[in-house]
PDB file of N, CA and C in Angstrom:
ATOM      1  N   UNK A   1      72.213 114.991 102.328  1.00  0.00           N
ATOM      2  CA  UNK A   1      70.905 114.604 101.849  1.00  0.00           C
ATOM      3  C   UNK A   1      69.814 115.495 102.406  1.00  0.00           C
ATOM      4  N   UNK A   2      69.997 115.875 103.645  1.00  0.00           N
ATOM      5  CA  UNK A   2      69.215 116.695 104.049  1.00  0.00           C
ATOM      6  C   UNK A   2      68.715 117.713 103.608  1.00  0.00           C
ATOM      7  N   UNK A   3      69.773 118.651 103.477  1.00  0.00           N
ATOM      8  CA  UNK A   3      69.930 119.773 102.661  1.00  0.00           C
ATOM      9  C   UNK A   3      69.473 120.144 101.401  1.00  0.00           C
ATOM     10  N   UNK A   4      69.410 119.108 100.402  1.00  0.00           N
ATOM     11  CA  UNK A   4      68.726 118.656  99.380  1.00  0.00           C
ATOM     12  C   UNK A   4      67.683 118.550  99.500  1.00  0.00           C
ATOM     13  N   UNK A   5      67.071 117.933 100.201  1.00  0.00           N
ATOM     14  CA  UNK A   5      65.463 117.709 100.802  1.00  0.00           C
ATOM     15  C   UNK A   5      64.721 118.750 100.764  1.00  0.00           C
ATOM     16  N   UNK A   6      65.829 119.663 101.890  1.00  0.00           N
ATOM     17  CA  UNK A   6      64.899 120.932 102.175  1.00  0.00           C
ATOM     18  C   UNK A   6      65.153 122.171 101.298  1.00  0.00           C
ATOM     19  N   UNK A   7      65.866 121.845  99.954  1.00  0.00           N
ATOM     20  CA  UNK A   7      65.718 122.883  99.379  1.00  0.00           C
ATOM     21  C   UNK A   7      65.024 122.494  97.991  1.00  0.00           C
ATOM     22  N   UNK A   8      64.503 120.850  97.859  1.00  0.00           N
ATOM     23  CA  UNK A   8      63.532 120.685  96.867  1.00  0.00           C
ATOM     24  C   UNK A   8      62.251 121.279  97.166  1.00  0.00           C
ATOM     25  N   UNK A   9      62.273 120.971  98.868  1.00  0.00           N
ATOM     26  CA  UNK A   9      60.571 121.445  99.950  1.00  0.00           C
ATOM     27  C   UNK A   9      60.495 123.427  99.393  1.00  0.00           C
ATOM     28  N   UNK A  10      61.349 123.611  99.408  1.00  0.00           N
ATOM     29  CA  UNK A  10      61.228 124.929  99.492  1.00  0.00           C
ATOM     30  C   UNK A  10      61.422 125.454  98.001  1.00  0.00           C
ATOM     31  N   UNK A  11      61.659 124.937  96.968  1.00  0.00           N
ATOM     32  CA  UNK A  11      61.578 125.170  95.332  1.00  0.00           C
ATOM     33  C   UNK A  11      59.907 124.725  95.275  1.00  0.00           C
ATOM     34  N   UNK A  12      59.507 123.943  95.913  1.00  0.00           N
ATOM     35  CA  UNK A  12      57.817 123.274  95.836  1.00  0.00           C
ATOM     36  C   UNK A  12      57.369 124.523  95.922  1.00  0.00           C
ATOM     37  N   UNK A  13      57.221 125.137  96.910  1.00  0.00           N
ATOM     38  CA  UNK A  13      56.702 126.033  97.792  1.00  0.00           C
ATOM     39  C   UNK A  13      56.588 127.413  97.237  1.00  0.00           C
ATOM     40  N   UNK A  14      57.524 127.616  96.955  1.00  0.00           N
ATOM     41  CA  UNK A  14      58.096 128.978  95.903  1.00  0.00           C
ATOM     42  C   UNK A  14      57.053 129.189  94.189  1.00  0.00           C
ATOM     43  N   UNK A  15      57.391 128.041  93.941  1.00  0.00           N
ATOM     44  CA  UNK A  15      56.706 127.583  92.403  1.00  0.00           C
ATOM     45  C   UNK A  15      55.003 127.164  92.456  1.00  0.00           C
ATOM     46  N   UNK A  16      54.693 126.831  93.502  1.00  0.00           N
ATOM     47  CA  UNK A  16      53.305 126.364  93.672  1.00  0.00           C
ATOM     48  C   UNK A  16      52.077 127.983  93.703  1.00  0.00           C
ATOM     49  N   UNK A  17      51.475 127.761  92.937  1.00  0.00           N
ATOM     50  CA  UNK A  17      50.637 129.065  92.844  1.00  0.00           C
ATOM     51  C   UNK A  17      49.922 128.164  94.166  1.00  0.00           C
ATOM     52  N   UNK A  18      48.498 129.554  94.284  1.00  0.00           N
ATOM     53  CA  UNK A  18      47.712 128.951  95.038  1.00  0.00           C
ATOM     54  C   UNK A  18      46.245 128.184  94.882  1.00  0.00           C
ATOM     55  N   UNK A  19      45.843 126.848  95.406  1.00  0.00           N
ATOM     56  CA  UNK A  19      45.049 125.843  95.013  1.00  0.00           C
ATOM     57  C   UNK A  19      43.918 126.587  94.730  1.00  0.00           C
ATOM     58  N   UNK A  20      42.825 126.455  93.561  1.00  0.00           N
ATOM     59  CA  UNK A  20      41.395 126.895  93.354  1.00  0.00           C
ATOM     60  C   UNK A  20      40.445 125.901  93.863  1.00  0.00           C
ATOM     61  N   UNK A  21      39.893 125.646  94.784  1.00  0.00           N
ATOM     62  CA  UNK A  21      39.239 124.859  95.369  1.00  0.00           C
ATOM     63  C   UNK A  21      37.796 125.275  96.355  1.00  0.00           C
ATOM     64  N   UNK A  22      37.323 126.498  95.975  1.00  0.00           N
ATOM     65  CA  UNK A  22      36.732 126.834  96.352  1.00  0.00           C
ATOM     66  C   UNK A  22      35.144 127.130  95.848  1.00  0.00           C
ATOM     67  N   UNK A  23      33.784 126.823  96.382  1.00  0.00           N
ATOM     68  CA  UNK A  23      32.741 126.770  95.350  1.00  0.00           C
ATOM     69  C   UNK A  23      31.256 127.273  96.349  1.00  0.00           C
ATOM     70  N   UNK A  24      30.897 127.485  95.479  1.00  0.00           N
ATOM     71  CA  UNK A  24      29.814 128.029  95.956  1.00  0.00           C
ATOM     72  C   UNK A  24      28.400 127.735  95.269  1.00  0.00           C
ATOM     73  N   UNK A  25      27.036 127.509  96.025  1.00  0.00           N
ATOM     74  CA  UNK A  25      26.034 127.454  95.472  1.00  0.00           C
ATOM     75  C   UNK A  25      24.989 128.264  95.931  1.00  0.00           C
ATOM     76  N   UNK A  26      24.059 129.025  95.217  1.00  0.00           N
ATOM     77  CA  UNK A  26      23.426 129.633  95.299  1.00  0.00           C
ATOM     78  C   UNK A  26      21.466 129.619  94.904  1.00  0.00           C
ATOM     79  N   UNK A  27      20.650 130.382  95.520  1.00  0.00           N
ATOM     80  CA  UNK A  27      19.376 129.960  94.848  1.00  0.00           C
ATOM     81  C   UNK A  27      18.318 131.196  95.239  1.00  0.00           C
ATOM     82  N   UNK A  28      17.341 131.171  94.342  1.00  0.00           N
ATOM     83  CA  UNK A  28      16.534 132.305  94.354  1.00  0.00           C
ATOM     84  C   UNK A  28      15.122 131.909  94.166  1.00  0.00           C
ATOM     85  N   UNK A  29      13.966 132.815  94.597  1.00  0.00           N
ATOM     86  CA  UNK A  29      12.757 132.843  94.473  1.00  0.00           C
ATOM     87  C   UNK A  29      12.370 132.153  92.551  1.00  0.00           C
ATOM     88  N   UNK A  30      11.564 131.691  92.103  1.00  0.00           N
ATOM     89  CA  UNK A  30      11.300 131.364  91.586  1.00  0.00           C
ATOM     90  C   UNK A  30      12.201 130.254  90.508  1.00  0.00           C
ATOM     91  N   UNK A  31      13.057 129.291  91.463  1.00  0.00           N
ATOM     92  CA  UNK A  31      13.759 128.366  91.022  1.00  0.00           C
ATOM     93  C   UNK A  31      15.624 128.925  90.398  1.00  0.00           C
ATOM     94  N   UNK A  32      15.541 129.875  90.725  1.00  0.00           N
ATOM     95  CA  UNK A  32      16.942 130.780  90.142  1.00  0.00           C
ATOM     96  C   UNK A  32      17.844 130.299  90.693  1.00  0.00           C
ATOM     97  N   UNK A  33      19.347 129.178  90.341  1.00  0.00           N
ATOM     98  CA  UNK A  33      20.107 128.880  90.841  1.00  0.00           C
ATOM     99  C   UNK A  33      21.176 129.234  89.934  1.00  0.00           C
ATOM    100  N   UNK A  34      22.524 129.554  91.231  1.00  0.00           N
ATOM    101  CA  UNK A  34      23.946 130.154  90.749  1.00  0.00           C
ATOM    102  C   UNK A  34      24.629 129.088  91.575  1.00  0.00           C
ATOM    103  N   UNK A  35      26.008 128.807  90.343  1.00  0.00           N
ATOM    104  CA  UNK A  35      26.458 127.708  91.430  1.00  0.00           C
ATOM    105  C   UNK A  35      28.072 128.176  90.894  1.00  0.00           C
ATOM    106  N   UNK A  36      29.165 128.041  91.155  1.00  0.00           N
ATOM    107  CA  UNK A  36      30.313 128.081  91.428  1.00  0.00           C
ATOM    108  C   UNK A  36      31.360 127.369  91.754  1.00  0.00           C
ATOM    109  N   UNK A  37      32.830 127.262  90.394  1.00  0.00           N
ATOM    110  CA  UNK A  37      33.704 126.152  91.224  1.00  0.00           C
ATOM    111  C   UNK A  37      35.090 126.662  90.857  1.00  0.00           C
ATOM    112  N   UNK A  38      35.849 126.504  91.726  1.00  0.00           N
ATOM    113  CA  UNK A  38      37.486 126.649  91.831  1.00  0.00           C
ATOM    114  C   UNK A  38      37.952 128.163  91.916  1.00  0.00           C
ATOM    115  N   UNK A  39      37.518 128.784  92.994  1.00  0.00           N
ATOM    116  CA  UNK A  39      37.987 130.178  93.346  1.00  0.00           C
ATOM    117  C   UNK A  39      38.793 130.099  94.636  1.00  0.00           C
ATOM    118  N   UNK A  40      39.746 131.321  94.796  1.00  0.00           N
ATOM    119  CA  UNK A  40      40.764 130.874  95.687  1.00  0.00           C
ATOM    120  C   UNK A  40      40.158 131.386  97.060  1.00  0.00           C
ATOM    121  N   UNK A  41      38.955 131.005  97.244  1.00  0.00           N
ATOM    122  CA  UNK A  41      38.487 131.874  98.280  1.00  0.00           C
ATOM    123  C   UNK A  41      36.809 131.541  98.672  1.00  0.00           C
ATOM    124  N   UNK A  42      36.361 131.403  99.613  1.00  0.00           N
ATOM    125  CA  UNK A  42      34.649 131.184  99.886  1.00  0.00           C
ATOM    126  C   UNK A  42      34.511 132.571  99.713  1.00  0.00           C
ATOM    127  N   UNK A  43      34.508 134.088  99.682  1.00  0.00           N
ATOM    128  CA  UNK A  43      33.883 134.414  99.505  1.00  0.00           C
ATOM    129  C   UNK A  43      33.813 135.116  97.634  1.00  0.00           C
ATOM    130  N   UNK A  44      35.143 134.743  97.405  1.00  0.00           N
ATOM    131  CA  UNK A  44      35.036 135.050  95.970  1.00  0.00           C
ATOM    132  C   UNK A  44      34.080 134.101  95.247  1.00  0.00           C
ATOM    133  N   UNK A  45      33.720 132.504  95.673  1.00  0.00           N
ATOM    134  CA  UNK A  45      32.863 131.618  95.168  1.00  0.00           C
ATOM    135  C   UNK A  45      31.408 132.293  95.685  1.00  0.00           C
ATOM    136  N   UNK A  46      31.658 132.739  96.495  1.00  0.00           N
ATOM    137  CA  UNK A  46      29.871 132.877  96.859  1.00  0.00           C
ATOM    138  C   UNK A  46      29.289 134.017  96.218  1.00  0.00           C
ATOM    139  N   UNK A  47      30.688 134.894  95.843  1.00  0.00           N
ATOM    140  CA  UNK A  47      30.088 136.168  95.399  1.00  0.00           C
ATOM    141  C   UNK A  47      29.695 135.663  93.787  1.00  0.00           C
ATOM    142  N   UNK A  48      30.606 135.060  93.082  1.00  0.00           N
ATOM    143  CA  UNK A  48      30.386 134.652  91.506  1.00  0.00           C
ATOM    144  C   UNK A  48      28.818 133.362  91.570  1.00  0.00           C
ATOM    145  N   UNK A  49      28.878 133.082  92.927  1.00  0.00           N
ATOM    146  CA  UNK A  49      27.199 132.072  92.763  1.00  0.00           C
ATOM    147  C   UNK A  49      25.897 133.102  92.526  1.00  0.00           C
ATOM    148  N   UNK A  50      26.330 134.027  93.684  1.00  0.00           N
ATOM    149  CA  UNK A  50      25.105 135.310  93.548  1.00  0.00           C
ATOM    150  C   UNK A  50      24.956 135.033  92.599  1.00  0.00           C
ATOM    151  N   UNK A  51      26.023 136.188  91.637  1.00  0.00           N
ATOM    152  CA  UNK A  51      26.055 136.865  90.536  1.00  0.00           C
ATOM    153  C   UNK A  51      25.544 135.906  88.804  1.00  0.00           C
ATOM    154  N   UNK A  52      25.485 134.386  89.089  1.00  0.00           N
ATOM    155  CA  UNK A  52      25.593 133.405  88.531  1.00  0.00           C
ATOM    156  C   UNK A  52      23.631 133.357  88.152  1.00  0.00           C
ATOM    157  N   UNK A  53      23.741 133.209  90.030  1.00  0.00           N
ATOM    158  CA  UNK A  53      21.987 133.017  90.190  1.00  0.00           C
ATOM    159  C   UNK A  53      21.073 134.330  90.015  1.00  0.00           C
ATOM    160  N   UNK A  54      21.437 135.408  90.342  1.00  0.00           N
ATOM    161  CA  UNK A  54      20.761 137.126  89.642  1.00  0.00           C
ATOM    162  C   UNK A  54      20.545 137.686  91.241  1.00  0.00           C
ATOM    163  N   UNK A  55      19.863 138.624  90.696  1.00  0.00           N
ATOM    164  CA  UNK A  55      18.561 139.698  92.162  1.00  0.00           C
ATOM    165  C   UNK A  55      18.332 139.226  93.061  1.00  0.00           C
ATOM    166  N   UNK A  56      18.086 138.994  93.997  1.00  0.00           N
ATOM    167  CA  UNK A  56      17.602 138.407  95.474  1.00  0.00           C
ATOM    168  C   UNK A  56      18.153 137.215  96.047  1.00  0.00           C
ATOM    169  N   UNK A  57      18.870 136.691  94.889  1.00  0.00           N
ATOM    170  CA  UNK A  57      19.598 135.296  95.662  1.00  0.00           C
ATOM    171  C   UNK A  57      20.524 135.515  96.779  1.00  0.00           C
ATOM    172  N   UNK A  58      20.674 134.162  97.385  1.00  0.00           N
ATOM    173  CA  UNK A  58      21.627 133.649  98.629  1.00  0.00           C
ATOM    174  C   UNK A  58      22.120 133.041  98.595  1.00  0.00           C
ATOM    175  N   UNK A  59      23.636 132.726  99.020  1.00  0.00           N
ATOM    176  CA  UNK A  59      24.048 131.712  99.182  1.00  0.00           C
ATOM    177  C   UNK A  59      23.536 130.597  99.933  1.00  0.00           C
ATOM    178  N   UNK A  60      23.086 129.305  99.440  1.00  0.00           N
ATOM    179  CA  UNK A  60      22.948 128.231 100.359  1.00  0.00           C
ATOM    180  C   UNK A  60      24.275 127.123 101.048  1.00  0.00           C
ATOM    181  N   UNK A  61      25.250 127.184 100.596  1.00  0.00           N
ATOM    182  CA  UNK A  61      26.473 126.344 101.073  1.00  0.00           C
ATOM    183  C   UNK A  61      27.273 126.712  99.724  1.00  0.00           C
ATOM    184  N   UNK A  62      28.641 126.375 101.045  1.00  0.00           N
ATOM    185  CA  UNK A  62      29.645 126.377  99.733  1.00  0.00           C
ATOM    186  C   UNK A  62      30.502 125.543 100.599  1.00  0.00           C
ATOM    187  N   UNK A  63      31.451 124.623  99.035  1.00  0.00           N
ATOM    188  CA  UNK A  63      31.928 123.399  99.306  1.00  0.00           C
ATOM    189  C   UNK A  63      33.688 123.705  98.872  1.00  0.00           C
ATOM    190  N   UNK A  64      34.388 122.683  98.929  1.00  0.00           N
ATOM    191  CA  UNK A  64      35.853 122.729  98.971  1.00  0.00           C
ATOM    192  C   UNK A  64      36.610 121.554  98.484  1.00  0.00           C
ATOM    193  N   UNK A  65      36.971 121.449  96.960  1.00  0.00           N
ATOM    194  CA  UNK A  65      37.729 119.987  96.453  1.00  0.00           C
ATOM    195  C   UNK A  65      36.477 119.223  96.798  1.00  0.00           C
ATOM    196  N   UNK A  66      35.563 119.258  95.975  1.00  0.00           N
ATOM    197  CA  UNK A  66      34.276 118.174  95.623  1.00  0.00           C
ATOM    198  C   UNK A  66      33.336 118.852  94.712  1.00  0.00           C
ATOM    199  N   UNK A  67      32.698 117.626  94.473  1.00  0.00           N
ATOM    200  CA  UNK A  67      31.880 118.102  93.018  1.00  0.00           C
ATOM    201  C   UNK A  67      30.537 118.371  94.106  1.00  0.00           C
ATOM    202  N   UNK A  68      29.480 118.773  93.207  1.00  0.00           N
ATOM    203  CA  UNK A  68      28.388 119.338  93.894  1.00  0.00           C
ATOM    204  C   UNK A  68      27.103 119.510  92.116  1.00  0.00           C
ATOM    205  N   UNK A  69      25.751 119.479  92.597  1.00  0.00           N
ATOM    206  CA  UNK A  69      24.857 119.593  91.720  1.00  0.00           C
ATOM    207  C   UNK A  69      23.295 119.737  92.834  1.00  0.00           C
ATOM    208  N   UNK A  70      23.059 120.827  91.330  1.00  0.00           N
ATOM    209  CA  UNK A  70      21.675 121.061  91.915  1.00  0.00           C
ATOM    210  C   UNK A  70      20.896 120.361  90.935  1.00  0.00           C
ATOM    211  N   UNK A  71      19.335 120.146  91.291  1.00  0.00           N
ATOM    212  CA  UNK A  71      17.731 119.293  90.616  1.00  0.00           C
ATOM    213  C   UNK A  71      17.189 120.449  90.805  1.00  0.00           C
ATOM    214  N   UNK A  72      16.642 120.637  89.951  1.00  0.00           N
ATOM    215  CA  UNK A  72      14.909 121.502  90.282  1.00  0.00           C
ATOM    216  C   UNK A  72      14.212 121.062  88.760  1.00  0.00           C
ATOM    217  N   UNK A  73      13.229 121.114  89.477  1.00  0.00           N
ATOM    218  CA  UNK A  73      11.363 120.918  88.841  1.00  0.00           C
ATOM    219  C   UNK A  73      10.821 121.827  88.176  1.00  0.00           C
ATOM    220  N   UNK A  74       9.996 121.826  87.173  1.00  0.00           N
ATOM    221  CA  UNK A  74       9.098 122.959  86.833  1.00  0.00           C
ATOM    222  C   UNK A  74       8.269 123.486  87.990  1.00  0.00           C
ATOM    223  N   UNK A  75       7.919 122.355  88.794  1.00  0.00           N
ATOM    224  CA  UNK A  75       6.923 122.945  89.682  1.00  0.00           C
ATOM    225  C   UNK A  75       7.383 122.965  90.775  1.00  0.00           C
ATOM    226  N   UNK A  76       8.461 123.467  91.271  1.00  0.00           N
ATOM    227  CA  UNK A  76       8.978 123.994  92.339  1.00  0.00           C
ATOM    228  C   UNK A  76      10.166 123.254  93.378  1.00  0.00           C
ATOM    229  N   UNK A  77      10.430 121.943  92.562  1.00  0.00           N
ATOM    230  CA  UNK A  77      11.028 121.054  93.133  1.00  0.00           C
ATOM    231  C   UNK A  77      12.168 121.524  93.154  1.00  0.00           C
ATOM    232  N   UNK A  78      13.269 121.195  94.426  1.00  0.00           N
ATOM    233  CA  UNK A  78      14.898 121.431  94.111  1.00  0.00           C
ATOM    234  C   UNK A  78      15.543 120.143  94.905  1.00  0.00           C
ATOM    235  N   UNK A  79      16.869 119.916  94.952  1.00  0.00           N
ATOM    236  CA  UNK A  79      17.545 119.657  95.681  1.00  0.00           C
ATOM    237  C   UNK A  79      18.915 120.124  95.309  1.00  0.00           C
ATOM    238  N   UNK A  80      19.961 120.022  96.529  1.00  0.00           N
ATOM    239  CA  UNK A  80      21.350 119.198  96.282  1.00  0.00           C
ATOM    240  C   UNK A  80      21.894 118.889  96.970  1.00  0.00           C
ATOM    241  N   UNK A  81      23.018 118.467  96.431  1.00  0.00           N
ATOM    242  CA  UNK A  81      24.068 117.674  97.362  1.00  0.00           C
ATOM    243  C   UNK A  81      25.495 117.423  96.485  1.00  0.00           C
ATOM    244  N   UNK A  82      26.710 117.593  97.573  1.00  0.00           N
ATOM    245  CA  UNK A  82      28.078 116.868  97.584  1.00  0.00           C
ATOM    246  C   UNK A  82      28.433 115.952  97.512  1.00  0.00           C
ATOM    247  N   UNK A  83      29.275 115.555  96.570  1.00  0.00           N
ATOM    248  CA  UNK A  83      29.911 113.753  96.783  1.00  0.00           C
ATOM    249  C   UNK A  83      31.005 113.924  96.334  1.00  0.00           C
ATOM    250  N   UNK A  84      31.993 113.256  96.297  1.00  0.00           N
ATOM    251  CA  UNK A  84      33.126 112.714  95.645  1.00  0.00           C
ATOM    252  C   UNK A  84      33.157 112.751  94.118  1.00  0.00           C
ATOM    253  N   UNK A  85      32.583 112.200  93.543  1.00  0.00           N
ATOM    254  CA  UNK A  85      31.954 112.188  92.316  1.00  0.00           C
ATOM    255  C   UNK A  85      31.196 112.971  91.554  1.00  0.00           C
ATOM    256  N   UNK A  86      31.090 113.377  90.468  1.00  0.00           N
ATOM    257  CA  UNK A  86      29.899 114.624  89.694  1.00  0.00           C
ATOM    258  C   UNK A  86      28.888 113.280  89.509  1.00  0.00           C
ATOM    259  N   UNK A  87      28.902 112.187  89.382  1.00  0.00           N
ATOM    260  CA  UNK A  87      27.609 111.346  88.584  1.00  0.00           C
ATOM    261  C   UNK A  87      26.898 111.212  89.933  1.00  0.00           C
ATOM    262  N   UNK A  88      27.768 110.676  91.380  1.00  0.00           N
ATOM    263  CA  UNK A  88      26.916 110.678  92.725  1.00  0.00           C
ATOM    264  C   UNK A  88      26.216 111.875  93.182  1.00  0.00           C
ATOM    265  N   UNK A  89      27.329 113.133  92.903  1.00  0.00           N
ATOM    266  CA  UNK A  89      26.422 114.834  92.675  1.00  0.00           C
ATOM    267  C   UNK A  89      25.056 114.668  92.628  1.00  0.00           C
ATOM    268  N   UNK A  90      24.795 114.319  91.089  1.00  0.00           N
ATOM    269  CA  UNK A  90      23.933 114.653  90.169  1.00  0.00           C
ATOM    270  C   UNK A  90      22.734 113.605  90.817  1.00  0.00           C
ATOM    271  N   UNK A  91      22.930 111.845  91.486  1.00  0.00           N
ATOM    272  CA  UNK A  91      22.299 111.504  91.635  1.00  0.00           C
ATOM    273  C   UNK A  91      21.512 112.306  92.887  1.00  0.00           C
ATOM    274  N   UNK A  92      22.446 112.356  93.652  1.00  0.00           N
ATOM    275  CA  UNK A  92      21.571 112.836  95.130  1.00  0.00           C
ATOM    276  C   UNK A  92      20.773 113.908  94.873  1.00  0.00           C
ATOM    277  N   UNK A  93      21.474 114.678  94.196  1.00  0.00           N
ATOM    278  CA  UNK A  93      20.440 116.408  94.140  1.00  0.00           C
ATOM    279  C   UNK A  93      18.752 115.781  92.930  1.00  0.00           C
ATOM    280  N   UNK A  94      18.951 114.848  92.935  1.00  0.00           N
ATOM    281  CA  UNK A  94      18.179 114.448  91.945  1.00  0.00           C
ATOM    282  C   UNK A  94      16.969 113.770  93.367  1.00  0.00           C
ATOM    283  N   UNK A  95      17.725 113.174  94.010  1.00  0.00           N
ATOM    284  CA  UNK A  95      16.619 112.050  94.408  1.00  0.00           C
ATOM    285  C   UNK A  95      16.279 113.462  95.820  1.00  0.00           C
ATOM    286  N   UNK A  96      17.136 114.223  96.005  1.00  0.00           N
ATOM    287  CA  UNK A  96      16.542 115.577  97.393  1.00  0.00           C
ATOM    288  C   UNK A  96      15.329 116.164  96.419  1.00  0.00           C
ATOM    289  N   UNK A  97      15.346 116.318  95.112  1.00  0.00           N
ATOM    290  CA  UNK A  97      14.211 116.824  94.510  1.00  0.00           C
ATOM    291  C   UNK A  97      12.924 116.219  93.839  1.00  0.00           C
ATOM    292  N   UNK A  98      13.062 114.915  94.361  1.00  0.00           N
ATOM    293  CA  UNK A  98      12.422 113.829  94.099  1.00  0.00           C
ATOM    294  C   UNK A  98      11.444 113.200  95.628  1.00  0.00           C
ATOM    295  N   UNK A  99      12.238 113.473  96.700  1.00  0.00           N
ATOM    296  CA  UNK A  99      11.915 113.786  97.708  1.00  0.00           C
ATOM    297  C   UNK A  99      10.573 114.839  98.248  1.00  0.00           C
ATOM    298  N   UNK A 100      10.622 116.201  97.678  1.00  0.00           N
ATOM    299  CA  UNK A 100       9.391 116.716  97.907  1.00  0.00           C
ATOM    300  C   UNK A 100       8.457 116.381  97.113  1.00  0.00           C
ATOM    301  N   UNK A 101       8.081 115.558  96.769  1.00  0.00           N
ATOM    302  CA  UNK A 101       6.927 115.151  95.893  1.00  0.00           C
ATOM    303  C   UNK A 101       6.736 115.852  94.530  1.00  0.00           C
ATOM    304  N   UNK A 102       7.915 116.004  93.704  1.00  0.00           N
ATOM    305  CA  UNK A 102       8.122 116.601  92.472  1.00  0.00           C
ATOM    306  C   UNK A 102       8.728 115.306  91.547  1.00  0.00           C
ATOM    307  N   UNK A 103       7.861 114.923  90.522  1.00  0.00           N
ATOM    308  CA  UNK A 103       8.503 114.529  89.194  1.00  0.00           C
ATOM    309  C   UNK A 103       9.116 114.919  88.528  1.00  0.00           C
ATOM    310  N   UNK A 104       9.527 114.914  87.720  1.00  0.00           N
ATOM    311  CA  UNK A 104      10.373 115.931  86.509  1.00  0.00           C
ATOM    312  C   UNK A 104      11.325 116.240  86.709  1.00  0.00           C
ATOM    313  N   UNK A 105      12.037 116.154  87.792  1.00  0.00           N
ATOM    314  CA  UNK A 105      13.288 116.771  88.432  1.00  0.00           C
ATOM    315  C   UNK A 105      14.318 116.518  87.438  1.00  0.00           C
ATOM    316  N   UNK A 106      15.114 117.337  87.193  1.00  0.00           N
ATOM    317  CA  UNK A 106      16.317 117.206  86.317  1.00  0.00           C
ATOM    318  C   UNK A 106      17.540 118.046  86.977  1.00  0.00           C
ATOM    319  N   UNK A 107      18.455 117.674  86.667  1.00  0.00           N
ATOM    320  CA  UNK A 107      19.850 118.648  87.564  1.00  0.00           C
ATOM    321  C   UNK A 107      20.213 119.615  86.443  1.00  0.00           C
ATOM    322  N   UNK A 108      19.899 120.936  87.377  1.00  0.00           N
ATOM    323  CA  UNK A 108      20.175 121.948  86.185  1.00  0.00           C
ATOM    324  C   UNK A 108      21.485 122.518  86.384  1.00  0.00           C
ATOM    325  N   UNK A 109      22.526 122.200  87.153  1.00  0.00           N
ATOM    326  CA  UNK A 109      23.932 122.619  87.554  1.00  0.00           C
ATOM    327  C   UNK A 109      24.444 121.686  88.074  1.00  0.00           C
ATOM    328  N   UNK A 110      25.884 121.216  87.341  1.00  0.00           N
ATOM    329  CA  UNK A 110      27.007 120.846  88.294  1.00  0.00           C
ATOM    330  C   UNK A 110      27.921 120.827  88.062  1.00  0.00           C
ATOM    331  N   UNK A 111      29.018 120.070  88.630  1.00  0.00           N
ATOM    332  CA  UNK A 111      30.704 120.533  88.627  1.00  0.00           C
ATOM    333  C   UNK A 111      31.231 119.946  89.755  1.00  0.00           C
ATOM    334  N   UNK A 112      32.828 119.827  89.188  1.00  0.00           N
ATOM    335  CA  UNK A 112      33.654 119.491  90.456  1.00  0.00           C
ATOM    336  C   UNK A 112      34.768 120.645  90.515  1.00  0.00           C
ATOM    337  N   UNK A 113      34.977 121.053  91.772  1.00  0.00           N
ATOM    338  CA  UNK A 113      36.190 122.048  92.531  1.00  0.00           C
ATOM    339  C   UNK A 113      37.364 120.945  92.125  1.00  0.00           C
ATOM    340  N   UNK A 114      38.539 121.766  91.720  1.00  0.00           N
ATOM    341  CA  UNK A 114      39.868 120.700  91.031  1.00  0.00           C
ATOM    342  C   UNK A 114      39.781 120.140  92.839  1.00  0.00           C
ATOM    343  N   UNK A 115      40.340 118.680  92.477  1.00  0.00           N
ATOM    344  CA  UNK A 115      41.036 117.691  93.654  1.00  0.00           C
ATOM    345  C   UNK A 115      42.285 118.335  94.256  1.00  0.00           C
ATOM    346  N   UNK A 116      42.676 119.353  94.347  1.00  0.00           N
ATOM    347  CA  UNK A 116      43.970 119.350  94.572  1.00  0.00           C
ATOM    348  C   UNK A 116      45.198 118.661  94.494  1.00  0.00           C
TER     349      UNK A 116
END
């Protein structure tokens, strides 16, 4: 039985590509956000957030197997935030941009990194 065991463990192992779980978010001068999900790598996610968000952006965080969303305002408002969930995502980055004294806030990005 053993033997069996450890050569189902090791057919797993063999056959299993590798997990995409990797994400990135990004943001720029005049409200410019790049955001990113399921790369096999933080810096391959951070590089496709740049490239997402344009010219002068930065990475602000990058996350791993979770959803994530950004808010921003016409008038300068942003937030975000991580959860478990894309709808809890969407709420928090909503109420962080609701937070600086901005109305209008709407979530202009989100997504979930696959669960593994």
């Amino acid at each position: 039985m053993s033997r069996f065991y450890l050569l189902m463990v090791m057919c797993g192992l063999l056959f299993s590509g590798p997990a995409l779980a990797e994400g990135a978010i990004a943001t720029g001068d005049g409200g410019k956000v790049g955001i990113s999900f399921n790369h096999q790598g933080a810096r391959a996610a951070e590089n496709r957030a740049i490239q997402e968000c344009g010219g002068g952006c930065r990475v602000l965080t990058t996350f791993r197997k979770i959803c994530a969303a950004v808010a921003t305002s016409e008038r300068g408002g942003w937030g975000w935030a991580t959860r478990d969930r894309l709808q809890l995502a969407g709420e928090a980055a909503l109420e962080g941009c609701r937070k600086e004294g901005k109305k209008q806030c709407r979530v202009a990005v989100q997504g979930c990194d696959e669960k593994g």
